[in-house]
PDB file of N, CA and C in Angstrom:
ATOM      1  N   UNK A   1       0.843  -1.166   0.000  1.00  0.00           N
ATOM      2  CA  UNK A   1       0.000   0.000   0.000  1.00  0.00           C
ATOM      3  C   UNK A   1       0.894   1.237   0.000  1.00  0.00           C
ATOM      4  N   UNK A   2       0.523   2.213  -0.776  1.00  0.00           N
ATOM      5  CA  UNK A   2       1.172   3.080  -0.838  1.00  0.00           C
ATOM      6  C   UNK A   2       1.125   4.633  -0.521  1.00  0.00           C
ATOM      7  N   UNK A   3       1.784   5.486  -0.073  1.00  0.00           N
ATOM      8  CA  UNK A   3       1.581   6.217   0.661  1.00  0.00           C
ATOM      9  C   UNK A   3       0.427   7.698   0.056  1.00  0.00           C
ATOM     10  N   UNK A   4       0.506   7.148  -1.499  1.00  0.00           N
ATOM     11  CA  UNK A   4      -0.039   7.877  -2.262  1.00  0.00           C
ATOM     12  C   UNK A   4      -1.170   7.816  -2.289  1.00  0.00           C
ATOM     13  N   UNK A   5      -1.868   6.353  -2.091  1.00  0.00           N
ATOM     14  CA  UNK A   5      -3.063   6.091  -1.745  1.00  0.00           C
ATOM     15  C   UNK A   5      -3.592   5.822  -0.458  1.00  0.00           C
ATOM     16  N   UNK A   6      -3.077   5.878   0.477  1.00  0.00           N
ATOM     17  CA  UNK A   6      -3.403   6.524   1.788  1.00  0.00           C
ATOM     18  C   UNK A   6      -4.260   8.034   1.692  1.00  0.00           C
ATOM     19  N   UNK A   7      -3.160   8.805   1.077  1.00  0.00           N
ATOM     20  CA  UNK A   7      -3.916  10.040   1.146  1.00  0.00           C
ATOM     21  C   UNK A   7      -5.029  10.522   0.856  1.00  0.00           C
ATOM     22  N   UNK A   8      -5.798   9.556  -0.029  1.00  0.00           N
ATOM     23  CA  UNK A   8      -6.889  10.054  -1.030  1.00  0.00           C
ATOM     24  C   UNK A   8      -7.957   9.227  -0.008  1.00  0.00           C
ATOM     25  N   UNK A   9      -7.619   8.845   0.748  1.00  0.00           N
ATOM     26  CA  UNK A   9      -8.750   8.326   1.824  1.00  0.00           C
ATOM     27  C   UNK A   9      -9.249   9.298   2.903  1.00  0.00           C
ATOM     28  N   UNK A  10     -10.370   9.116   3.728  1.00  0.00           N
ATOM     29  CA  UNK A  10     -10.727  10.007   4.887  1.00  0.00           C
ATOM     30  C   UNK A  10      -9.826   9.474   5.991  1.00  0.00           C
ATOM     31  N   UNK A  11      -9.910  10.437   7.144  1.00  0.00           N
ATOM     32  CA  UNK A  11      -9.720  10.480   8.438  1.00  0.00           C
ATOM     33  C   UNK A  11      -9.950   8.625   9.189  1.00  0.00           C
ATOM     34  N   UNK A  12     -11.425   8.677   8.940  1.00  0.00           N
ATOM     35  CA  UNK A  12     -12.105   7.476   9.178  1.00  0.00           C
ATOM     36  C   UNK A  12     -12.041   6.532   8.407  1.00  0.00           C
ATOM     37  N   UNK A  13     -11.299   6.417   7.619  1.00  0.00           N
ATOM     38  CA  UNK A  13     -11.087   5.509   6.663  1.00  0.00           C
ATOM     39  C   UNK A  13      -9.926   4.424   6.998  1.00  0.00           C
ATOM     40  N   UNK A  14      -9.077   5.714   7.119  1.00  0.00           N
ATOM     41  CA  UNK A  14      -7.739   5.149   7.635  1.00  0.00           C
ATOM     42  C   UNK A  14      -7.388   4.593   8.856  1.00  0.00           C
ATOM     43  N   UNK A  15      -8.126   5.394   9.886  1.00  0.00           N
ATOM     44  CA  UNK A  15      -8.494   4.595  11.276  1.00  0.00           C
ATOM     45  C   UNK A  15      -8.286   3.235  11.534  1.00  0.00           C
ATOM     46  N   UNK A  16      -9.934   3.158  10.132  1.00  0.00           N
ATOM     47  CA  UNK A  16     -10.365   1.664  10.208  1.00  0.00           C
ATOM     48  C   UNK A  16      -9.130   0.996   9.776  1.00  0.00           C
ATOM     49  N   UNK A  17      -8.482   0.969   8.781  1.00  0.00           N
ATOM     50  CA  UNK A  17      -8.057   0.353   8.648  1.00  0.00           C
ATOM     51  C   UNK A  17      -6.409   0.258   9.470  1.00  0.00           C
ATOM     52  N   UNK A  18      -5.892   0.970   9.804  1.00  0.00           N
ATOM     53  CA  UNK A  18      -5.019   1.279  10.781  1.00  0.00           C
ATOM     54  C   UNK A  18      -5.319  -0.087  12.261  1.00  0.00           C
ATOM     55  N   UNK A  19      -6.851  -0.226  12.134  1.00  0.00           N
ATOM     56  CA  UNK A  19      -7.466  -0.642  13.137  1.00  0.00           C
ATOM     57  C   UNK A  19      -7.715  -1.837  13.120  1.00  0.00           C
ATOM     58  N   UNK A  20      -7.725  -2.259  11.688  1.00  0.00           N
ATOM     59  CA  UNK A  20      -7.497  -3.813  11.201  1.00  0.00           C
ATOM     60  C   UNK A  20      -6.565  -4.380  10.967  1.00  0.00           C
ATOM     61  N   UNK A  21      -4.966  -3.363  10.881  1.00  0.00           N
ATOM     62  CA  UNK A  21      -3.942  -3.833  10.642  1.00  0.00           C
ATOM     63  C   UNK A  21      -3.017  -4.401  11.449  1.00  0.00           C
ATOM     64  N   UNK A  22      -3.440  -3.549  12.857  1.00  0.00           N
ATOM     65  CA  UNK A  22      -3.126  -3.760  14.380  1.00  0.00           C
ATOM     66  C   UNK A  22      -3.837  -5.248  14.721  1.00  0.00           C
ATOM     67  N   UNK A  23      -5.178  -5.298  14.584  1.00  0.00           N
ATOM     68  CA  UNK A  23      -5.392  -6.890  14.650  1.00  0.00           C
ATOM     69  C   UNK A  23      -4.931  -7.732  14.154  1.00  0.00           C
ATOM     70  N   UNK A  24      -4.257  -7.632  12.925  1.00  0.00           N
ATOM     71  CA  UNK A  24      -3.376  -8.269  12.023  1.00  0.00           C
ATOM     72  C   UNK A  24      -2.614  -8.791  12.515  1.00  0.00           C
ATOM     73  N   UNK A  25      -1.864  -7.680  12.688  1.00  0.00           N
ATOM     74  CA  UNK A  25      -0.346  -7.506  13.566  1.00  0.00           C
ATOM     75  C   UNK A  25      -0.139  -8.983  14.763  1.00  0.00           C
ATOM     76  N   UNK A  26      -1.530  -8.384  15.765  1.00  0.00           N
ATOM     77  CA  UNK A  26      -1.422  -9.583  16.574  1.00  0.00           C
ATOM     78  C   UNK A  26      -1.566 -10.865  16.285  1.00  0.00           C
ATOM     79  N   UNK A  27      -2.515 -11.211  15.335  1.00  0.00           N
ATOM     80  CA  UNK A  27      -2.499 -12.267  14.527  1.00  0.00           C
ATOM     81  C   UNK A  27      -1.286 -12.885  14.510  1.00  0.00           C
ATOM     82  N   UNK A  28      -0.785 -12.195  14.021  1.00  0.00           N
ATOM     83  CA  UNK A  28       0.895 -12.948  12.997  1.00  0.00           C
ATOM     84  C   UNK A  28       1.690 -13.315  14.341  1.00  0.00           C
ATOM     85  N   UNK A  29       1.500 -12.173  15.345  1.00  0.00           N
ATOM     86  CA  UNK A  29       2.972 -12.360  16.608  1.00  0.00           C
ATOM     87  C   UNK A  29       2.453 -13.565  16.926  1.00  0.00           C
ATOM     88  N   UNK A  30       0.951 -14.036  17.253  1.00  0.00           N
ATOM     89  CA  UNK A  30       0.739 -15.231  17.780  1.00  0.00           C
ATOM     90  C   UNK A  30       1.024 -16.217  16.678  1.00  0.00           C
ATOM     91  N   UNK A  31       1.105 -16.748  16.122  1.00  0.00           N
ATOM     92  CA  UNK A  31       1.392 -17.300  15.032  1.00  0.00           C
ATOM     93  C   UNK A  31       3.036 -17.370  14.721  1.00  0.00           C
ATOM     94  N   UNK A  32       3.717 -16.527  14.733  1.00  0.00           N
ATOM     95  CA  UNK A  32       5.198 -16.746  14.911  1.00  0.00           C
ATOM     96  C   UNK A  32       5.484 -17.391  16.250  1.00  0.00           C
ATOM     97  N   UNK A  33       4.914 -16.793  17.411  1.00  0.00           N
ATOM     98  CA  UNK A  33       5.331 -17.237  18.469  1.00  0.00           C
ATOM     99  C   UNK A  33       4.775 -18.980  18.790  1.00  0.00           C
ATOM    100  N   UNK A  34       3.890 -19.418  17.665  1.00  0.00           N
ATOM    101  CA  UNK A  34       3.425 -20.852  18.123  1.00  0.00           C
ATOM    102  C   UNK A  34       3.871 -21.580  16.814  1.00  0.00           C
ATOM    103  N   UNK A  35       5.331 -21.048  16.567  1.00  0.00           N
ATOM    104  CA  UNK A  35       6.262 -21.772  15.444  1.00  0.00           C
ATOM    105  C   UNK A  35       5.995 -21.683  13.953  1.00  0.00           C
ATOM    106  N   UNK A  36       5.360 -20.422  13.559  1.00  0.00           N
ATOM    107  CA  UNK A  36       4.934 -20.196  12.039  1.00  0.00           C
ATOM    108  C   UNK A  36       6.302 -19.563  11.519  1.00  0.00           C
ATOM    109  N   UNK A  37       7.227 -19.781  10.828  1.00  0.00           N
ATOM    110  CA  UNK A  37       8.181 -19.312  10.756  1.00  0.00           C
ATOM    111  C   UNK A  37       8.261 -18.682   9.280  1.00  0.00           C
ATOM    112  N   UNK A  38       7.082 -18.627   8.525  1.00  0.00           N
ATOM    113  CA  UNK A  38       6.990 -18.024   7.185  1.00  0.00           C
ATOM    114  C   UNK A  38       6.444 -16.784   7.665  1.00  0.00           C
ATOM    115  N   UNK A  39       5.550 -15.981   8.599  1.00  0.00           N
ATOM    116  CA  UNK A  39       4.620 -14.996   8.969  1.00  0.00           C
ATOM    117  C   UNK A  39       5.945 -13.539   8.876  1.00  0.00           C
ATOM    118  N   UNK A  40       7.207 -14.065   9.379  1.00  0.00           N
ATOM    119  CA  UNK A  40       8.145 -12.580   9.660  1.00  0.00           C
ATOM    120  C   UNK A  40       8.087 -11.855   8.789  1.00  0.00           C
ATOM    121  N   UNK A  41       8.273 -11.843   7.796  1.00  0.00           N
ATOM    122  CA  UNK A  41       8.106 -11.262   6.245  1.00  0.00           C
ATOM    123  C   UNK A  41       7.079 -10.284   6.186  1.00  0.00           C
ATOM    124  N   UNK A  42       5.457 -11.075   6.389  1.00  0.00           N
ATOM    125  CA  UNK A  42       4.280  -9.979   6.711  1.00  0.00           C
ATOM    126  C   UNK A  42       4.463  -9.802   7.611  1.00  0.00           C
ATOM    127  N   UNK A  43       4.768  -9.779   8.999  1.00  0.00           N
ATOM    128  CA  UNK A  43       5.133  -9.161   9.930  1.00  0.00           C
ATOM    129  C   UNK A  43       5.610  -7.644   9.746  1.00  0.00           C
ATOM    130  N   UNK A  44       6.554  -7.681   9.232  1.00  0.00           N
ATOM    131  CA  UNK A  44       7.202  -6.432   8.687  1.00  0.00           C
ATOM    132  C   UNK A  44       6.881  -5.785   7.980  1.00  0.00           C
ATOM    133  N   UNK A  45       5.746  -6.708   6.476  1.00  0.00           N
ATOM    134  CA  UNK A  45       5.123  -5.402   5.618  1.00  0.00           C
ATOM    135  C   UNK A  45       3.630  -4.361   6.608  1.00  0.00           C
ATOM    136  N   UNK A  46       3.411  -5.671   7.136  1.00  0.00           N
ATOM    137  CA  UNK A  46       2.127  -4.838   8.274  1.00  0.00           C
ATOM    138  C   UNK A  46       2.289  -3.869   8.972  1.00  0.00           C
ATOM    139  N   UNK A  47       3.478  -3.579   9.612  1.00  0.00           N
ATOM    140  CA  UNK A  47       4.218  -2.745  10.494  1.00  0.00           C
ATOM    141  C   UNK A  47       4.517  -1.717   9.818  1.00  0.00           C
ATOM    142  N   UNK A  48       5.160  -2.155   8.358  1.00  0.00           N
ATOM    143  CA  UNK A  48       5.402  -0.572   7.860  1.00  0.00           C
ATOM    144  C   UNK A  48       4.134   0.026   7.379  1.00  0.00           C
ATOM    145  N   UNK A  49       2.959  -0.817   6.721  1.00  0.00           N
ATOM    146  CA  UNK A  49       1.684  -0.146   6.675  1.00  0.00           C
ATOM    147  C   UNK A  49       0.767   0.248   7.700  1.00  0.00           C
ATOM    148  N   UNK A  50       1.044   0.079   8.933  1.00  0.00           N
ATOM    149  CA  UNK A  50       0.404   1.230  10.170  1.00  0.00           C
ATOM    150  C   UNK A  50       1.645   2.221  10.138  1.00  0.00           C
ATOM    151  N   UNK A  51       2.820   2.259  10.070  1.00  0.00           N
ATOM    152  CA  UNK A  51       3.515   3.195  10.145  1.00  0.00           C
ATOM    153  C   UNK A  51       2.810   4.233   8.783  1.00  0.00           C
ATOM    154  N   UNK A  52       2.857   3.931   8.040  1.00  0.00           N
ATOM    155  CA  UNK A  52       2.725   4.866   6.783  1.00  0.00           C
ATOM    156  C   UNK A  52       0.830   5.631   7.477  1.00  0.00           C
ATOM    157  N   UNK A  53       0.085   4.599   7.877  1.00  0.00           N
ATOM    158  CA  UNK A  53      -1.035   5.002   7.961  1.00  0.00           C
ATOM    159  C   UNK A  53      -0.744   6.122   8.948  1.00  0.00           C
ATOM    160  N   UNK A  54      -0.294   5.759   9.721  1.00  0.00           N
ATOM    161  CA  UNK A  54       0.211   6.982  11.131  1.00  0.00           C
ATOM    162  C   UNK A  54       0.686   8.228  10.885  1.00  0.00           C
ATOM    163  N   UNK A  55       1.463   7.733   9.820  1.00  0.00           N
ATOM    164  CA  UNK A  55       2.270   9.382   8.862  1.00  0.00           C
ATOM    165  C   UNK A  55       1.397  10.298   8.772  1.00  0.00           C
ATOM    166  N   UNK A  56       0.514   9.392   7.746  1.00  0.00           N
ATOM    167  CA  UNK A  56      -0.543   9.785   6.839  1.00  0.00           C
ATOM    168  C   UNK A  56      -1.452  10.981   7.899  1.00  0.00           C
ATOM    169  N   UNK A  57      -1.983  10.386   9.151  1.00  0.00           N
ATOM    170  CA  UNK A  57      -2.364  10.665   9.767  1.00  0.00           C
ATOM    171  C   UNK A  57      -2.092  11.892  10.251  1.00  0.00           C
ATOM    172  N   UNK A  58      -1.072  11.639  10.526  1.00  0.00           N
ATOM    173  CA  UNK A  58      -0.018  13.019  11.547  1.00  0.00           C
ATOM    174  C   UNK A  58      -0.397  14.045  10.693  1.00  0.00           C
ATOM    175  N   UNK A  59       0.009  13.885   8.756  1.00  0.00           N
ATOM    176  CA  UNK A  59       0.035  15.219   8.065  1.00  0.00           C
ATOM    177  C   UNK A  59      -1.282  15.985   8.382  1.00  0.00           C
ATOM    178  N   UNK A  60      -2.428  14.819   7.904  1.00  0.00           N
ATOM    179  CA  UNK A  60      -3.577  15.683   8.278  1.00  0.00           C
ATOM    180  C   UNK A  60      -4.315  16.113   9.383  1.00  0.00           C
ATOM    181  N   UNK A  61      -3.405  15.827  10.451  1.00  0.00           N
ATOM    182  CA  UNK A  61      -3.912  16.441  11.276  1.00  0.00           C
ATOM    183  C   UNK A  61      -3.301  17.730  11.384  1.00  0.00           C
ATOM    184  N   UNK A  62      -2.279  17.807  10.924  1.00  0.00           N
ATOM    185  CA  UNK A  62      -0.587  19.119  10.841  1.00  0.00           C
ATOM    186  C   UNK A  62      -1.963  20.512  10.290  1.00  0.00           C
ATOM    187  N   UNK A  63      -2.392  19.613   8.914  1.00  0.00           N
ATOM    188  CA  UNK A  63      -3.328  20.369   7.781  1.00  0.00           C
ATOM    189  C   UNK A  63      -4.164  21.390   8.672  1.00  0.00           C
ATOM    190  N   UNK A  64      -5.015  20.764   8.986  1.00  0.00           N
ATOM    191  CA  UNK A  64      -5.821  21.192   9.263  1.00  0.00           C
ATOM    192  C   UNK A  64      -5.666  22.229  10.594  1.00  0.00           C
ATOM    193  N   UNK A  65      -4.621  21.736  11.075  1.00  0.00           N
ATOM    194  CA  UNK A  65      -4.851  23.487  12.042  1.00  0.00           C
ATOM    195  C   UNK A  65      -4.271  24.601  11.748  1.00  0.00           C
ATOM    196  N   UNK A  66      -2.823  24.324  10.639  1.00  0.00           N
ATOM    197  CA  UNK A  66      -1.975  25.630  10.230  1.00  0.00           C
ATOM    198  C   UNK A  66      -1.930  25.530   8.920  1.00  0.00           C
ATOM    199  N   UNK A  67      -2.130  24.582   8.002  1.00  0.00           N
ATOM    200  CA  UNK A  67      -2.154  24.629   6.384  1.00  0.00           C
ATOM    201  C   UNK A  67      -0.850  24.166   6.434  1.00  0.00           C
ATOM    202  N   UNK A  68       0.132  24.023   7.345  1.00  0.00           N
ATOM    203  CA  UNK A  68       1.321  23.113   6.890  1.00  0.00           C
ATOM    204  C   UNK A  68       1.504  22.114   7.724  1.00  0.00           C
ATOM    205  N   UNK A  69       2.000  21.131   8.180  1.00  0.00           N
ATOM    206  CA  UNK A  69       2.694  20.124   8.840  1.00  0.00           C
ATOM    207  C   UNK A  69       4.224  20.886   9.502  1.00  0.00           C
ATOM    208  N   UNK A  70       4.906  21.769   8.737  1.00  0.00           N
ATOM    209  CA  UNK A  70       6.393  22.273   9.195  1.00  0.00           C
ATOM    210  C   UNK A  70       5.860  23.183  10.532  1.00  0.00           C
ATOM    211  N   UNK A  71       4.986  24.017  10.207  1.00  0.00           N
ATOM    212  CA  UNK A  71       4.371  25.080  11.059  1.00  0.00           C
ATOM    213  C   UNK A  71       3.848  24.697  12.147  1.00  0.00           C
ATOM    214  N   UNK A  72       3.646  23.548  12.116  1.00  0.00           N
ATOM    215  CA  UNK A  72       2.727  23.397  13.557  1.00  0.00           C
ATOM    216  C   UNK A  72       4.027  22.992  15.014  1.00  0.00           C
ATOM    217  N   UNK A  73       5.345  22.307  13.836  1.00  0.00           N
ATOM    218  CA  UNK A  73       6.498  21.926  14.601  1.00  0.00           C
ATOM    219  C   UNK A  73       7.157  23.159  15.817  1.00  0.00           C
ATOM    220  N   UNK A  74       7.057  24.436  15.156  1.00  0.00           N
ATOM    221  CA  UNK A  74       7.812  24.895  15.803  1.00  0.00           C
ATOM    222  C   UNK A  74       8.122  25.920  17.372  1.00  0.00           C
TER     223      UNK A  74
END
């Protein structure tokens, strides 16, 4: 998933799915941890897709109170 299409989603969109990816997530740890030794791989793509969703997140929230993401930093 890409970060490009993250963006073109809502607030609530991304949540959800942010929110399904985290269930995911646990999915797999249990599953590695009860000897699945193919899961590490998605392990890691899952992780970087809540990370990206989180990004995603952060900008628009940056947006919406100053019109930039840099501006709200300082």
């Amino acid at each position: 998933m890409k970060a490009s299409e993250l963006r073109e989603l809502d607030r609530a969109a991304l949540e959800q799915k942010a929110r399904d990816l985290s269930v995911r997530h646990f999915e797999l740890r249990l599953k590695a941890a009860s000897g699945g030794t193919k899961v590490q791989n998605e392990i890691v793509k899952v992780k970087r897709d809540i990370a990206r969703i989180k990004t995603v997140l952060t900008e628009m929230g940056g947006r919406g109170q100053t019109g930039s993401p840099e501006a709200s930093k300082g």
